[in-house]
N, C-alpha and C. Protein backbone atom coordinates (compact mmCIF):
# COMPACT_ATOMS: atom_id res chain seq x y z
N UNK A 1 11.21 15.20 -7.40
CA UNK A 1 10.49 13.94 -7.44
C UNK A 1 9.78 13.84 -8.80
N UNK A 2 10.39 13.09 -9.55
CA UNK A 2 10.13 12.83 -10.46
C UNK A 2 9.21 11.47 -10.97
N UNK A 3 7.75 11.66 -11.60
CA UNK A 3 7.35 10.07 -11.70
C UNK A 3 7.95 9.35 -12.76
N UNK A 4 8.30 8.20 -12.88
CA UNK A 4 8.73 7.49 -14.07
C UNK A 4 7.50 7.19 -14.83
N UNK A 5 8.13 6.82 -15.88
CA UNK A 5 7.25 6.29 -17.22
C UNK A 5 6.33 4.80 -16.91
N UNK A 6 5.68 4.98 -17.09
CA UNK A 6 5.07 3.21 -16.42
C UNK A 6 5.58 2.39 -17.77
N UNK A 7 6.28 2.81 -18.61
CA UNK A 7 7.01 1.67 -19.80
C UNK A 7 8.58 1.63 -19.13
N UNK A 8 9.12 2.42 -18.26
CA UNK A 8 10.36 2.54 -17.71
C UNK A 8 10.73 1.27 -16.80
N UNK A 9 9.61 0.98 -15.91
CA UNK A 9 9.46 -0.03 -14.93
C UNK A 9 10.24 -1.13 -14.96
N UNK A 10 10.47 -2.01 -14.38
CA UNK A 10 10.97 -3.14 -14.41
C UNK A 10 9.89 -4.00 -14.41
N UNK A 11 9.57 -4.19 -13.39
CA UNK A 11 7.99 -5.04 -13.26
C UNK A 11 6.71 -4.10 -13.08
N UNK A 12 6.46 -4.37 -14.83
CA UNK A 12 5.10 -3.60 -15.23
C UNK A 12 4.09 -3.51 -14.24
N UNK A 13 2.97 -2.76 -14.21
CA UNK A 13 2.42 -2.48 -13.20
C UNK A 13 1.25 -2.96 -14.31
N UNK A 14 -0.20 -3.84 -13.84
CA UNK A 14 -1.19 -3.72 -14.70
C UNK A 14 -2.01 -2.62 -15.21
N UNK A 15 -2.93 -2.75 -16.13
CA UNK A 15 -3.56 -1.95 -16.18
C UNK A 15 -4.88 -1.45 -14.73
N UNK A 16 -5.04 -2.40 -14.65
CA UNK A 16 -5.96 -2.24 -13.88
C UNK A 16 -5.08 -1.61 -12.27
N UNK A 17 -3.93 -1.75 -12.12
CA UNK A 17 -3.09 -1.11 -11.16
C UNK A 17 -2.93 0.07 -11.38
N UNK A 18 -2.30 0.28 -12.66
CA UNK A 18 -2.27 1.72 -12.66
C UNK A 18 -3.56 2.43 -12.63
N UNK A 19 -4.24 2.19 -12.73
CA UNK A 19 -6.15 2.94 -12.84
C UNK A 19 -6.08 3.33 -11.30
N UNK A 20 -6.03 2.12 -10.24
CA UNK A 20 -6.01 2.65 -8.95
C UNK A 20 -4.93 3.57 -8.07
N UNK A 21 -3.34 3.24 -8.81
CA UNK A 21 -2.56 4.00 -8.38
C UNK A 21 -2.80 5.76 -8.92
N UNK A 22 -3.35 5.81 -9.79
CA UNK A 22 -3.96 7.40 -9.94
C UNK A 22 -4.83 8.78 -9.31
N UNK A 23 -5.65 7.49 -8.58
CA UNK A 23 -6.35 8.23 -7.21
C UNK A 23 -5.78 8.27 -6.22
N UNK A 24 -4.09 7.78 -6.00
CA UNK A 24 -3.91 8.35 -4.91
C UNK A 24 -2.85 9.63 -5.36
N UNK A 25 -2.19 9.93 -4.02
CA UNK A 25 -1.30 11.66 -3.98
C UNK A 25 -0.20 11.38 -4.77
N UNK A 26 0.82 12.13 -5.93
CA UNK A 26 1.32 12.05 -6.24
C UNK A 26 2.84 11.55 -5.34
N UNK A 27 2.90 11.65 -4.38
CA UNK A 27 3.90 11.38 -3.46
C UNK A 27 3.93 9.68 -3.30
N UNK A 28 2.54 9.17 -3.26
CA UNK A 28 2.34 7.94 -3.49
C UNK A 28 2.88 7.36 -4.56
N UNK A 29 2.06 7.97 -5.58
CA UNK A 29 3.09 7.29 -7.22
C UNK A 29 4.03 7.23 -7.41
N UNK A 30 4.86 7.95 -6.97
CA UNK A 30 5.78 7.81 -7.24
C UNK A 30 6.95 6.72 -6.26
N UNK A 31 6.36 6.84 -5.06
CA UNK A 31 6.83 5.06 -4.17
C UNK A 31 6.51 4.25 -4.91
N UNK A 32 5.42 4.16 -5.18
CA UNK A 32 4.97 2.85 -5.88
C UNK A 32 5.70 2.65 -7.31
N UNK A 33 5.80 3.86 -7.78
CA UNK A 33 6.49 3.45 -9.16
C UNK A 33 7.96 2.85 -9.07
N UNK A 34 8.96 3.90 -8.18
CA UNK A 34 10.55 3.57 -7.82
C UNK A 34 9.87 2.34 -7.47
N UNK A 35 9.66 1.71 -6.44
CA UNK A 35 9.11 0.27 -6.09
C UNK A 35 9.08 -0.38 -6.97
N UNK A 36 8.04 -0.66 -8.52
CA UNK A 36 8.20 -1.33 -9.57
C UNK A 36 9.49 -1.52 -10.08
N UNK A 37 10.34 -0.69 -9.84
CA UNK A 37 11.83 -0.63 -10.31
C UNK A 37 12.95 -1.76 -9.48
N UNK A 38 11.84 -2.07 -8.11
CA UNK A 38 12.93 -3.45 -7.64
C UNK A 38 12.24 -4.69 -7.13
N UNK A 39 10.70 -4.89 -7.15
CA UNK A 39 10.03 -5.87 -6.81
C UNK A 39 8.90 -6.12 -7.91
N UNK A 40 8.27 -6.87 -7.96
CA UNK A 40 7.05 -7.25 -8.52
C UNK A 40 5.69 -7.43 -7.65
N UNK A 41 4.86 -6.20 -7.81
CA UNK A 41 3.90 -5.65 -6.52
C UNK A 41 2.56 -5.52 -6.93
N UNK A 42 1.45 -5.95 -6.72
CA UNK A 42 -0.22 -5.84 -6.97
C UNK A 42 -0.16 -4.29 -6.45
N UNK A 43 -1.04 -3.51 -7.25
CA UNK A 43 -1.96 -2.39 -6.66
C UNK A 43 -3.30 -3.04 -5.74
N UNK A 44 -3.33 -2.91 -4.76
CA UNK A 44 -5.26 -3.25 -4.62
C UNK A 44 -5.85 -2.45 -4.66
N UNK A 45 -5.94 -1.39 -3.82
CA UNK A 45 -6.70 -0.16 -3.73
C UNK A 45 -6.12 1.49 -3.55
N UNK A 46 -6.28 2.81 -4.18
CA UNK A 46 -5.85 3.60 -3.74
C UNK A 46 -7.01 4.44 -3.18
N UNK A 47 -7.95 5.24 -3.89
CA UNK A 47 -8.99 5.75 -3.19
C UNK A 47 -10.06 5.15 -2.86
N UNK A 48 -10.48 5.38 -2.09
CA UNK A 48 -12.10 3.94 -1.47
C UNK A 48 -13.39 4.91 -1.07
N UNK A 49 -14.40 4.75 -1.39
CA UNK A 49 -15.45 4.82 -1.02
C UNK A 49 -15.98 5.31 0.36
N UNK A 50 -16.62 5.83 0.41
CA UNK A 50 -17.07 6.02 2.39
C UNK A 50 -17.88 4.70 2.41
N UNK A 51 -18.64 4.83 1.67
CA UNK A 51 -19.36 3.35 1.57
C UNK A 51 -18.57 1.88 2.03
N UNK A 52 -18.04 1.75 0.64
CA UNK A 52 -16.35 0.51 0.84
C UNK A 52 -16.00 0.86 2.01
N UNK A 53 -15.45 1.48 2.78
CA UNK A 53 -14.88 1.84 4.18
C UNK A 53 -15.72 1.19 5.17
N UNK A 54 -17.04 1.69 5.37
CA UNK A 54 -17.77 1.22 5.76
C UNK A 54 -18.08 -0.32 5.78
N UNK A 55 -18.15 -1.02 4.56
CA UNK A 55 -18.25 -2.48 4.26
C UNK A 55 -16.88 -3.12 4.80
N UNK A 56 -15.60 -2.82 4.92
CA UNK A 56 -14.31 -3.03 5.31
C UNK A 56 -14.07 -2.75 6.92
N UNK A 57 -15.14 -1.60 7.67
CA UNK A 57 -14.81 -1.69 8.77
C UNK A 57 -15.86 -2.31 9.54
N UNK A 58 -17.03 -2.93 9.10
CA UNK A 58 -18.46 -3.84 9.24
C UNK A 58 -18.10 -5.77 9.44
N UNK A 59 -16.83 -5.55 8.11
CA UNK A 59 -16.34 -6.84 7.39
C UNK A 59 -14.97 -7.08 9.03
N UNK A 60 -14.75 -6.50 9.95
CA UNK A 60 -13.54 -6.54 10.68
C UNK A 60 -12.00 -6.15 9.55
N UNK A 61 -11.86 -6.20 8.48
CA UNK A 61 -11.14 -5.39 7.86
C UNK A 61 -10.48 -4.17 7.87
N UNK A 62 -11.40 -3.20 8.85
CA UNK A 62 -10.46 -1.74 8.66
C UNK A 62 -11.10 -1.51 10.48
N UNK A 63 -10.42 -0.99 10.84
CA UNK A 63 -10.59 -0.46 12.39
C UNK A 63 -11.04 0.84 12.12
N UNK A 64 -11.07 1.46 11.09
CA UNK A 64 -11.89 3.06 10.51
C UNK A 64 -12.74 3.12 9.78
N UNK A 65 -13.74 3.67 10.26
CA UNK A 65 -15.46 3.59 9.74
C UNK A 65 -14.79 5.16 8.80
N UNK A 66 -16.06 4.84 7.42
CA UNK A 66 -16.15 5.62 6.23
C UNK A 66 -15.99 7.17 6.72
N UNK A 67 -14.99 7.49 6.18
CA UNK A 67 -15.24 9.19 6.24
C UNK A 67 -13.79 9.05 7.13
N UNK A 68 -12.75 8.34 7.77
CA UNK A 68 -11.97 8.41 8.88
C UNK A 68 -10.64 8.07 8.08
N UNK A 69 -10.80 7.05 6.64
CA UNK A 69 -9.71 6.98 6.22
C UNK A 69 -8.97 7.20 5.36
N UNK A 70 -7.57 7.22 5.36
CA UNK A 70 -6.60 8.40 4.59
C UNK A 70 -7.02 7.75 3.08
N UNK A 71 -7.55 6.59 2.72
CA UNK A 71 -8.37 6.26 1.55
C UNK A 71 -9.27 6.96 1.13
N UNK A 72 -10.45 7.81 2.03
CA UNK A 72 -11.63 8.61 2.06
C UNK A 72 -10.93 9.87 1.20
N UNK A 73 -9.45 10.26 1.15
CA UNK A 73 -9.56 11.50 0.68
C UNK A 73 -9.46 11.62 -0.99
N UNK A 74 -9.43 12.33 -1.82
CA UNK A 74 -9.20 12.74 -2.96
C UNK A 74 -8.11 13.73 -2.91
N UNK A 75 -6.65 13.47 -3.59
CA UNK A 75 -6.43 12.30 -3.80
C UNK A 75 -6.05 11.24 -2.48
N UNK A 76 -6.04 9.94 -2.80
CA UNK A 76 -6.25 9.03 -1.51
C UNK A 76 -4.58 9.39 -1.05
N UNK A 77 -4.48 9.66 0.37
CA UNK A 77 -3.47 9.61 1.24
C UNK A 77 -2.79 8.38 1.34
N UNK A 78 -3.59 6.84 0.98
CA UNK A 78 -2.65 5.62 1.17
C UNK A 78 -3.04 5.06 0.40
N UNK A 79 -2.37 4.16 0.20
CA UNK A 79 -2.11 2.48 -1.01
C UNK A 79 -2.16 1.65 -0.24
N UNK A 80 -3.01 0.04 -1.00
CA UNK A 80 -2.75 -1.02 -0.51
C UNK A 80 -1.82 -1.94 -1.41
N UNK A 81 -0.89 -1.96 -1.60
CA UNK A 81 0.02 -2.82 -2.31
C UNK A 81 0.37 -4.00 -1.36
N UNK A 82 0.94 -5.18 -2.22
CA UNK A 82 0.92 -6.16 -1.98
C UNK A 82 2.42 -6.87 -3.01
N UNK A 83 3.34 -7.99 -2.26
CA UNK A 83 4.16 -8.54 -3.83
C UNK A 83 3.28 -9.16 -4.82
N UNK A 84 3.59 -9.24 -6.08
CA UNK A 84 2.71 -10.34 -7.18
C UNK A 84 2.10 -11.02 -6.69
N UNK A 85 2.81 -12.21 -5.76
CA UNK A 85 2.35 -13.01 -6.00
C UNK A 85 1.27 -13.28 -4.67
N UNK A 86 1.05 -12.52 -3.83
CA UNK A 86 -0.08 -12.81 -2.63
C UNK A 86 -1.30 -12.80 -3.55
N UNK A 87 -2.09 -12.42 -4.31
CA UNK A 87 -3.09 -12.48 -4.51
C UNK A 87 -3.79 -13.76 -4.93
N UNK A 88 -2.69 -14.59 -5.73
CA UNK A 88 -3.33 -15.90 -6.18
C UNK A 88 -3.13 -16.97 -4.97
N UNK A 89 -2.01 -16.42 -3.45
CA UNK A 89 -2.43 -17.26 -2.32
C UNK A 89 -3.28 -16.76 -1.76
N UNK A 90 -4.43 -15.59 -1.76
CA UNK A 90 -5.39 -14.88 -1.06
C UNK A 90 -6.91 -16.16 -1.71
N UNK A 91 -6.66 -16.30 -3.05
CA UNK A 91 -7.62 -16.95 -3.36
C UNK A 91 -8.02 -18.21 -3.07
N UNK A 92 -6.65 -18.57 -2.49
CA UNK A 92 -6.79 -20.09 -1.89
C UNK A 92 -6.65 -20.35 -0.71
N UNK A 93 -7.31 -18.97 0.11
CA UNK A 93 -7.39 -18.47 1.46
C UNK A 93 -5.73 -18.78 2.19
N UNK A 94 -4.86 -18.72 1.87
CA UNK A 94 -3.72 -18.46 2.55
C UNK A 94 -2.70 -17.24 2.22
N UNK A 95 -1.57 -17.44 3.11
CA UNK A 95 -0.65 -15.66 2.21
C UNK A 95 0.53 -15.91 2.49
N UNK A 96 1.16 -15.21 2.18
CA UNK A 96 3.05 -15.14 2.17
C UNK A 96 3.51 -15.27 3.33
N UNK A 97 4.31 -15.18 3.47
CA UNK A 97 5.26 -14.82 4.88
C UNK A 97 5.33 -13.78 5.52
N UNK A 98 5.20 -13.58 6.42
CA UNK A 98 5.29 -11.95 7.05
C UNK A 98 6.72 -11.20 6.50
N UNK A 99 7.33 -12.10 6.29
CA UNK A 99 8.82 -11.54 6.31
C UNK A 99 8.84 -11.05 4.82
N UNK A 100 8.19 -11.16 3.86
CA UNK A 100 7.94 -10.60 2.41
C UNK A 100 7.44 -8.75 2.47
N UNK A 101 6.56 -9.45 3.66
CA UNK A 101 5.52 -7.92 3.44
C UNK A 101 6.70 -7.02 4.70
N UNK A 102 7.10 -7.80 5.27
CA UNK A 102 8.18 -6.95 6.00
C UNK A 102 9.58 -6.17 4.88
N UNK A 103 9.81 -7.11 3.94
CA UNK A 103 10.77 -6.59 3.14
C UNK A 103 9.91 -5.47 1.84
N UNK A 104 8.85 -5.49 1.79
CA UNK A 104 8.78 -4.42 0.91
C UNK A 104 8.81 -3.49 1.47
N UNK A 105 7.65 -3.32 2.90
CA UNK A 105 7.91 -2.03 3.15
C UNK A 105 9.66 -1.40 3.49
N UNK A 106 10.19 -2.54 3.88
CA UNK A 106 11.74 -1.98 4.07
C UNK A 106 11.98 -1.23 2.52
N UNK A 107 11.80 -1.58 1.61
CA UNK A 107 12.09 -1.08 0.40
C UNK A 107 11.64 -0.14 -0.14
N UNK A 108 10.10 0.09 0.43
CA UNK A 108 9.38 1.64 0.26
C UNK A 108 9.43 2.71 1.58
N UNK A 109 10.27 1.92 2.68
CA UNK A 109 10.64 2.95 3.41
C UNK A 109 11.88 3.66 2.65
N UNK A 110 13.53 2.80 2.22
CA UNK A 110 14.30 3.34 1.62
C UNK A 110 14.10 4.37 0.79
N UNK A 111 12.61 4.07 -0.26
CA UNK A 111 12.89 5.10 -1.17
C UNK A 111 11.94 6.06 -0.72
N UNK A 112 11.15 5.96 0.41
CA UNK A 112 10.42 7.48 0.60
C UNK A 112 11.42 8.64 1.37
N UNK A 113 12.28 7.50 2.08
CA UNK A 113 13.14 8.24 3.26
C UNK A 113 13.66 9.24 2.33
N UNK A 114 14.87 8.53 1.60
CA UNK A 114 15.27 9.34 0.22
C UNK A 114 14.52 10.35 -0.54
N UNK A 115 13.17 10.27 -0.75
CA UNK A 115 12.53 11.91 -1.21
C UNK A 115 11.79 12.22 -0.24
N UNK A 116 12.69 11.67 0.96
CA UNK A 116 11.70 13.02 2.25
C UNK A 116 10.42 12.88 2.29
N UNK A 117 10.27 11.39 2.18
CA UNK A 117 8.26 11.78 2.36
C UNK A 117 8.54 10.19 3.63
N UNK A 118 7.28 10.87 4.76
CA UNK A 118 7.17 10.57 5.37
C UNK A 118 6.22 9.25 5.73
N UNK A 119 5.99 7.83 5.90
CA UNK A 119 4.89 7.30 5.45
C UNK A 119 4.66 6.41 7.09
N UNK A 120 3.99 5.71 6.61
CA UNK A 120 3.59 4.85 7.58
C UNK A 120 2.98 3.41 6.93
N UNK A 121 3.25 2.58 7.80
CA UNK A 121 2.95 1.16 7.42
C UNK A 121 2.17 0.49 8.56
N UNK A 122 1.28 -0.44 8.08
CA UNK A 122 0.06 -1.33 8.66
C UNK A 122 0.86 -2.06 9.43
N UNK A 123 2.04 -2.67 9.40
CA UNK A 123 2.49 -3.72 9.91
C UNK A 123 3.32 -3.27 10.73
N UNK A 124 3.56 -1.98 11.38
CA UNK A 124 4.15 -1.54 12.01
C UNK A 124 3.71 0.12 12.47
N UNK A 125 2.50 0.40 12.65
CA UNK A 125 1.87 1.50 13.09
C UNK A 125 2.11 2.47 13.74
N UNK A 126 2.58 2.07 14.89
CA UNK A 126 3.96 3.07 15.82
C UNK A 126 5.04 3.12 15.47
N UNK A 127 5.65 2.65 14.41
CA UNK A 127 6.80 3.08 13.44
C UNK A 127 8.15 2.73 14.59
N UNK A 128 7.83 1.70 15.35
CA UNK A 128 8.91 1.69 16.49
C UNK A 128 9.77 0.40 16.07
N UNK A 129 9.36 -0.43 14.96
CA UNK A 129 9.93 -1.73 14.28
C UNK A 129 10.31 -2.92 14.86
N UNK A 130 8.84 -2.78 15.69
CA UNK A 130 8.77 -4.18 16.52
C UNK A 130 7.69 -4.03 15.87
N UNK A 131 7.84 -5.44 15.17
CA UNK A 131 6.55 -6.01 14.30
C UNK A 131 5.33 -6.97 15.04
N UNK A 132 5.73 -6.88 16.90
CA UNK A 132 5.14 -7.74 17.62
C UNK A 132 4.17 -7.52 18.39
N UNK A 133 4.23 -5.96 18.10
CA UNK A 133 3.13 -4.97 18.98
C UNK A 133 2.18 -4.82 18.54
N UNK A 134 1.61 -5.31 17.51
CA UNK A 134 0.30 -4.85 16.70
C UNK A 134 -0.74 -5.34 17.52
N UNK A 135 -2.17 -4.91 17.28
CA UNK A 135 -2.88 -5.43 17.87
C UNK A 135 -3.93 -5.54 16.54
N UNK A 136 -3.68 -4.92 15.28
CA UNK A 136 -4.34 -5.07 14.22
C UNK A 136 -3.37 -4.60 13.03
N UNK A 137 -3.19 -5.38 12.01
CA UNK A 137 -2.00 -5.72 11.04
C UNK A 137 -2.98 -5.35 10.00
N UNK A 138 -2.26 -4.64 9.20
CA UNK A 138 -2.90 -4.34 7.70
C UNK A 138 -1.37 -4.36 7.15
N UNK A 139 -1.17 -5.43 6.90
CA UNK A 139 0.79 -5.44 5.84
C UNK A 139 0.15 -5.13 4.55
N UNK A 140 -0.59 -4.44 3.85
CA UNK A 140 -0.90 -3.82 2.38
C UNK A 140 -0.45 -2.33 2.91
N UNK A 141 -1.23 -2.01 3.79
CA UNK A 141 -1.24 -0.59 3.58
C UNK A 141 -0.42 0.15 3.92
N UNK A 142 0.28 1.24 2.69
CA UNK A 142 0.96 2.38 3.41
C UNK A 142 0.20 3.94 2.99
N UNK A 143 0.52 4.76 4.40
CA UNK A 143 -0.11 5.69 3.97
C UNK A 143 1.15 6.95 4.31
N UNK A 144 0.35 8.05 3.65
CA UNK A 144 1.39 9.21 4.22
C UNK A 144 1.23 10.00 5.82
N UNK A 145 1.78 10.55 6.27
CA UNK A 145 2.01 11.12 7.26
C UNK A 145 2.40 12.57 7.37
């Protein structure tokens, strides 16, 4: 498992992305990087705060109070990625299609399956791929397992 060059990419990753993709596990970076290689994807968050956790599970945002999530660790166990372009419909309080955030993770399942790393996704928690069972949806986050 090799990380690529962040000049290798296809769709550059920002600066301010790569800053957060650094705090998490190298197993992470490197999804996220192969990933840059076939979509165009926001970083939001990799390691978080007990604090932030706290404000996120206060805010109805995270169902895990500070200290509980795979964000809490050093390096962070999960990523919140997102495609490009949700963030500028987040600001105008609406979002993509489910079926977007359904196709990336299809695309960061392919390439974790392929280096054997095991992950898990918000939008599908029991990993059973009925996307209808949720009872709380986080389509950003994947973490490891």
């Amino acid at each position: 498992m090799k990380l690529r060059d962040y000049r290798e990419l296809k769709f550059p990753l920002s600066v301010t992305g790569r800053e957060r993709l650094k705090t998490c596990d190298e197993r992470l970076q490197y999804i996220v990087r192969e990933l840059s290689m076939v979509m165009d994807i926001t970083v939001i968050e990799g390691h978080r705060s007990v604090a932030r956790q706290d404000a996120l599970f206060n805010a109805g945002a995270s169902k895990v109070k500070g200290g509980g999530s795979k964000h809490n660790s050093k390096p962070s166990l999960a990523v919140d990625i997102c495609p490009a372009d949700a963030p500028k419909l987040w600001a105008l309080h609406r979002d993509l299609p489910r079926a977007r955030y359904n196709a990336m993770y299809a695309e960061v399942k392919k390439i974790a399956d392929a280096a054997g790393i095991k992950t898990r996704w918000g939008g599908d928690w029991d990993g059973d791929g009925d996307f209808t069972d949720q009872k709380f949806n986080d389509l950003v986050h994947i973490e490891l397992l």
